[in-house]
N, C-alpha and C. Protein backbone atom coordinates (compact mmCIF):
# COMPACT_ATOMS: atom_id res chain seq x y z
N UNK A 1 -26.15 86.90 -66.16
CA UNK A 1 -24.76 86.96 -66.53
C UNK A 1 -23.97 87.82 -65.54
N UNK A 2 -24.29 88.97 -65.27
CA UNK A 2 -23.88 89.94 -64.30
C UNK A 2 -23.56 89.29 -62.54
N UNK A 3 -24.86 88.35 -62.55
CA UNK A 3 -24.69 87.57 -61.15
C UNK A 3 -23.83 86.50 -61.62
N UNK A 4 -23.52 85.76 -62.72
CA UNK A 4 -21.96 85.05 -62.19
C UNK A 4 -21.15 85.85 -62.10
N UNK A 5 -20.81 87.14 -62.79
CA UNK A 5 -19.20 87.74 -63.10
C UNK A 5 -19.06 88.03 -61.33
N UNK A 6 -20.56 88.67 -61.02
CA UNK A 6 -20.20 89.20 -58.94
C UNK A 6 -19.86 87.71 -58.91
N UNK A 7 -20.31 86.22 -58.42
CA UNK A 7 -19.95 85.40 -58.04
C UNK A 7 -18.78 84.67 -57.75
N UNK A 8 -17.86 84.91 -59.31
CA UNK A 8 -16.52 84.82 -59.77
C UNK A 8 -15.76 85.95 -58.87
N UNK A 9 -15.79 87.14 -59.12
CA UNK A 9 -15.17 87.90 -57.95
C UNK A 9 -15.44 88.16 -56.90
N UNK A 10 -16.63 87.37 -56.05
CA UNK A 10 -16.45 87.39 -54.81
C UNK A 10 -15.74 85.79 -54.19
N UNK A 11 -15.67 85.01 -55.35
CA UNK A 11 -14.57 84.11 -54.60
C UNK A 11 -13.41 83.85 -54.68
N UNK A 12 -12.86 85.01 -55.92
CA UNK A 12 -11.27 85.65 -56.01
C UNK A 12 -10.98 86.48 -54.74
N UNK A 13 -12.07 87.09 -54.47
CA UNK A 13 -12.11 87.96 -52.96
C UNK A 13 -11.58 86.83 -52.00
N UNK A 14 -12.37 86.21 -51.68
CA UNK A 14 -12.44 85.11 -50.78
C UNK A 14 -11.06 84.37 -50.95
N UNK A 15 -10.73 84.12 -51.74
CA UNK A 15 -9.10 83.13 -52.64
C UNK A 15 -8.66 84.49 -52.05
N UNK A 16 -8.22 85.58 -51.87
CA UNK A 16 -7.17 86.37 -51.84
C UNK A 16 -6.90 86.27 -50.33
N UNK A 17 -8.27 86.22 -49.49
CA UNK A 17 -8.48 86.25 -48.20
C UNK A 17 -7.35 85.08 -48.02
N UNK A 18 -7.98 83.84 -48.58
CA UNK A 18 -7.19 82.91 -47.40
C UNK A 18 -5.30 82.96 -48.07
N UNK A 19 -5.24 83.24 -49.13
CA UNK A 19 -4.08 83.50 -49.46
C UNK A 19 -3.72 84.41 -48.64
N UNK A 20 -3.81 85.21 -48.15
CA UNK A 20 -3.62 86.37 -47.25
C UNK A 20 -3.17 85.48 -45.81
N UNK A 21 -3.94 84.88 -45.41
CA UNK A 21 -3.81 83.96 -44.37
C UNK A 21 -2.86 82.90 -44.05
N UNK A 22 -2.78 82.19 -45.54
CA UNK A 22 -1.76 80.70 -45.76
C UNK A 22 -0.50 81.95 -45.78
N UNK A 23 -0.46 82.92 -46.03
CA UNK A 23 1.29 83.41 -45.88
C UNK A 23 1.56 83.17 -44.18
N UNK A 24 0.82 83.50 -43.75
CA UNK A 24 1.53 83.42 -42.70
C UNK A 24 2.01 82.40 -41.91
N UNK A 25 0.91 81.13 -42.62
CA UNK A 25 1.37 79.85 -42.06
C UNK A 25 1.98 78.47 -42.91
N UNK A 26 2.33 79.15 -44.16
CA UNK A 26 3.07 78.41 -44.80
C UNK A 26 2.58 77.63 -45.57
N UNK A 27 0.96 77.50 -45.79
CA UNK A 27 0.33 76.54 -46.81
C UNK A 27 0.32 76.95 -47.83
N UNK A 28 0.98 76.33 -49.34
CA UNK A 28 1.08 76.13 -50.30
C UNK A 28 -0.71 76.35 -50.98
N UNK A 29 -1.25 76.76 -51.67
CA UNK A 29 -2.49 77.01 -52.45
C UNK A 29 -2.40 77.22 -54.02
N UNK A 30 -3.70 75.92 -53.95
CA UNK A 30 -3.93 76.02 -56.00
C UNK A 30 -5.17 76.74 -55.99
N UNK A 31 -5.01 77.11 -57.65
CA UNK A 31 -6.17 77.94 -57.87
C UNK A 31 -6.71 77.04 -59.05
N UNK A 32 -8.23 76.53 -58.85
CA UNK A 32 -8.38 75.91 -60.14
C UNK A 32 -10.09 76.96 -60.69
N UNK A 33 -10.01 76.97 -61.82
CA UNK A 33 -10.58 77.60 -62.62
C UNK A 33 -11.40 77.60 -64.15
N UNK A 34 -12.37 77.04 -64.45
CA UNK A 34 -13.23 76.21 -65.27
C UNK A 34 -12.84 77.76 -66.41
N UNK A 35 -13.25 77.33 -67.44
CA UNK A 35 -12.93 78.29 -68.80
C UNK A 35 -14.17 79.38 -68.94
N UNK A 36 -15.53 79.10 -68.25
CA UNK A 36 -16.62 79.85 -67.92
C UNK A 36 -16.39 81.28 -66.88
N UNK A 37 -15.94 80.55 -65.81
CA UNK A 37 -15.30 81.42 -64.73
C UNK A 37 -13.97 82.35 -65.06
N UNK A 38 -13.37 81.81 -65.68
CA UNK A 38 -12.15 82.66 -66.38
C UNK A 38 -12.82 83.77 -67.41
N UNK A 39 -13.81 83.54 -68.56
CA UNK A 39 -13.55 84.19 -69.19
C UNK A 39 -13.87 85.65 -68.07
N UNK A 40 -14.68 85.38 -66.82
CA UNK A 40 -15.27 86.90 -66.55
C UNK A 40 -13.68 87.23 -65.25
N UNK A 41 -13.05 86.61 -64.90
CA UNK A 41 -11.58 86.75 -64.40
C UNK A 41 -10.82 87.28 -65.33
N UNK A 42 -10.80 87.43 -66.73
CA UNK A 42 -9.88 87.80 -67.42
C UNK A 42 -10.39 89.22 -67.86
N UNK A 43 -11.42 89.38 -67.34
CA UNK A 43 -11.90 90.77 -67.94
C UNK A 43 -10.88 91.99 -67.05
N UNK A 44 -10.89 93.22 -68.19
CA UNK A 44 -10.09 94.33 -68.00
C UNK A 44 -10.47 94.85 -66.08
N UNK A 45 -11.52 94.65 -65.69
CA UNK A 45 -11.97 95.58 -64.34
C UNK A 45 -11.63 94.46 -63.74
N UNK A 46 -11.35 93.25 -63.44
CA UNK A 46 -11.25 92.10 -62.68
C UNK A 46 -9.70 91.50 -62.86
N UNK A 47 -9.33 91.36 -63.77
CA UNK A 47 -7.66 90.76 -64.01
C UNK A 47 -7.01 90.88 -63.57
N UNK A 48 -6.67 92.09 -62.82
CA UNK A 48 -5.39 92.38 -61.90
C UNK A 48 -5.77 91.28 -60.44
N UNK A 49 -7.13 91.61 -59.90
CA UNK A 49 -7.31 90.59 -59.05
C UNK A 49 -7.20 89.03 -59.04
N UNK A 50 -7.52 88.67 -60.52
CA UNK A 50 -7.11 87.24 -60.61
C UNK A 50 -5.49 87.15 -60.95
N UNK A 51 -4.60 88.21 -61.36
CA UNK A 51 -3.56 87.77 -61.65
C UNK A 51 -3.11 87.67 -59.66
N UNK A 52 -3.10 88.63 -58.90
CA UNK A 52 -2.64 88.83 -57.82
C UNK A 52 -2.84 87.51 -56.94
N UNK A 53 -4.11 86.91 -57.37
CA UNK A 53 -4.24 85.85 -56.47
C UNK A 53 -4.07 84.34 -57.57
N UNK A 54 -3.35 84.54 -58.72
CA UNK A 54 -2.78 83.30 -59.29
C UNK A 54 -1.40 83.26 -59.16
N UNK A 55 -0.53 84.47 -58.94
CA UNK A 55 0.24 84.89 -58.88
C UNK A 55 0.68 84.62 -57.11
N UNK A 56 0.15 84.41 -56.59
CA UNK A 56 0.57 83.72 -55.03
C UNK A 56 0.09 82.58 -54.43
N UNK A 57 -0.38 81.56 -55.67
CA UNK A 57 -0.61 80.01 -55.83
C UNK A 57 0.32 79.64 -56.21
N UNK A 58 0.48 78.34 -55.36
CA UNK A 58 1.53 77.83 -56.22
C UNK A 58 1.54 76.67 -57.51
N UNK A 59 0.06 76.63 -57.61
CA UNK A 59 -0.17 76.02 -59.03
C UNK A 59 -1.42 76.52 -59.49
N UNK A 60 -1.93 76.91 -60.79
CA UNK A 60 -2.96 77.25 -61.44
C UNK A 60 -3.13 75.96 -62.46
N UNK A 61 -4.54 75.88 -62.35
CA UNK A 61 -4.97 75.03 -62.82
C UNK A 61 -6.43 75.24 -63.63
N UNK A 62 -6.28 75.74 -65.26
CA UNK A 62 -7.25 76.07 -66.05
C UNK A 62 -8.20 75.03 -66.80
N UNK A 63 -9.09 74.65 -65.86
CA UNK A 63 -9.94 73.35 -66.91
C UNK A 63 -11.10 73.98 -67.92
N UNK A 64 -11.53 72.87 -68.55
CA UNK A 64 -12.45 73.37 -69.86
C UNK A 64 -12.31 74.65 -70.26
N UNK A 65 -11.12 75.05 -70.55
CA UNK A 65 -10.76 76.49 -71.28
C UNK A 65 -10.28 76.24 -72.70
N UNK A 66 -10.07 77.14 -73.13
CA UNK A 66 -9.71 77.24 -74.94
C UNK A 66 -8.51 77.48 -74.92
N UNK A 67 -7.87 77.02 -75.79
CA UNK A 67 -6.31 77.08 -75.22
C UNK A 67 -5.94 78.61 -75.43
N UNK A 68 -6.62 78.99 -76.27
CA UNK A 68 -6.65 81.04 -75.83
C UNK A 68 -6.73 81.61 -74.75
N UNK A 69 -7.43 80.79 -73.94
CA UNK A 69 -7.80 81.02 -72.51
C UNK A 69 -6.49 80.97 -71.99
N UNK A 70 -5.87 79.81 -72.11
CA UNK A 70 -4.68 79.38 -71.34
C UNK A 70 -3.51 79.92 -71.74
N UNK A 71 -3.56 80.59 -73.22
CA UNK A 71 -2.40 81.18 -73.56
C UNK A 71 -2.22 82.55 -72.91
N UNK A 72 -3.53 83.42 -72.73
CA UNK A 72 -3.65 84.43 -72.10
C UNK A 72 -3.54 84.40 -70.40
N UNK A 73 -3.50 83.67 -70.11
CA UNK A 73 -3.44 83.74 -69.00
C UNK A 73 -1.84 83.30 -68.33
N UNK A 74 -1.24 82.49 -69.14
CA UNK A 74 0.30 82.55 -69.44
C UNK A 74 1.03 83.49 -69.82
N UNK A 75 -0.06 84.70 -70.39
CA UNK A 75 0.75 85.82 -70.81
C UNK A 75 0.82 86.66 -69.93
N UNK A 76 -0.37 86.68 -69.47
CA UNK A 76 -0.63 87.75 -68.27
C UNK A 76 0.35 87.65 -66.94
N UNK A 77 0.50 86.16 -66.17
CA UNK A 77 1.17 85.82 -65.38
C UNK A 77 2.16 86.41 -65.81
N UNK A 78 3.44 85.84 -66.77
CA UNK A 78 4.18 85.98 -67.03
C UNK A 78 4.98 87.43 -66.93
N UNK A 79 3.86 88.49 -68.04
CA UNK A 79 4.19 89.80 -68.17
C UNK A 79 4.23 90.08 -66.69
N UNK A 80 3.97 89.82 -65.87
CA UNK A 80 2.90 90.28 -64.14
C UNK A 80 3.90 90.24 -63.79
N UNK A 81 4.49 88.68 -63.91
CA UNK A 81 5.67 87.97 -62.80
C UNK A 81 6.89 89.48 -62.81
N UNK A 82 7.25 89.51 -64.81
CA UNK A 82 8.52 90.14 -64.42
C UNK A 82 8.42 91.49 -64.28
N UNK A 83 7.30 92.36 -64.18
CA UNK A 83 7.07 93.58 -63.33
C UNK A 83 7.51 93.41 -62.41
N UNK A 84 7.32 92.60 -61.47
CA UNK A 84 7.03 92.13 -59.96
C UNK A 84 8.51 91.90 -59.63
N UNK A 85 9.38 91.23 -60.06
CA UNK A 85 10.75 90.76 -60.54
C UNK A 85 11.76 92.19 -60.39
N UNK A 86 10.80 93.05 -61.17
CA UNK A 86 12.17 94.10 -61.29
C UNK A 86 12.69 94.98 -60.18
């Protein structure tokens, strides 16, 4: 269990990388994300990193999740966005 949650955040690592990269050249990036992989993205020590790098996609895309999954993660964005906003 421990070796997916590293797995999951080393390819939010990796997603931040090339997001890091597409700014500079203008490519648009989705983030898609199975409901398995989320639940260990939504955890308290990891979330800020998945919000930061859903949060500079320009589409998220939550499959086989619970719509709890998806509501939380609408919340999170959201609350994120209008920090970010002010």
């Amino acid at each position: 269990m421990q070796a997916l949650k590293a797995s999951v955040v080393h390819q939010m690592n990796e997603g931040k990388a090339l997001l890091t990269a597409s700014s500079e050249t203008s490519e648009a990036l989705a983030l898609i994300i199975d409901g398995k992989s989320l639940t260990y993205a939504i955890e308290d020590d990891v979330k800020n990193l998945f919000l930061e790098l859903a949060i500079g996609c320009a589409s998220v895309i939550c499959c086989r999740s619970s719509p709890k999954q998806k509501a939380l993660v609408s919340y999170y964005v959201l609350s994120t966005y209008v920090l970010y906003s002010l």
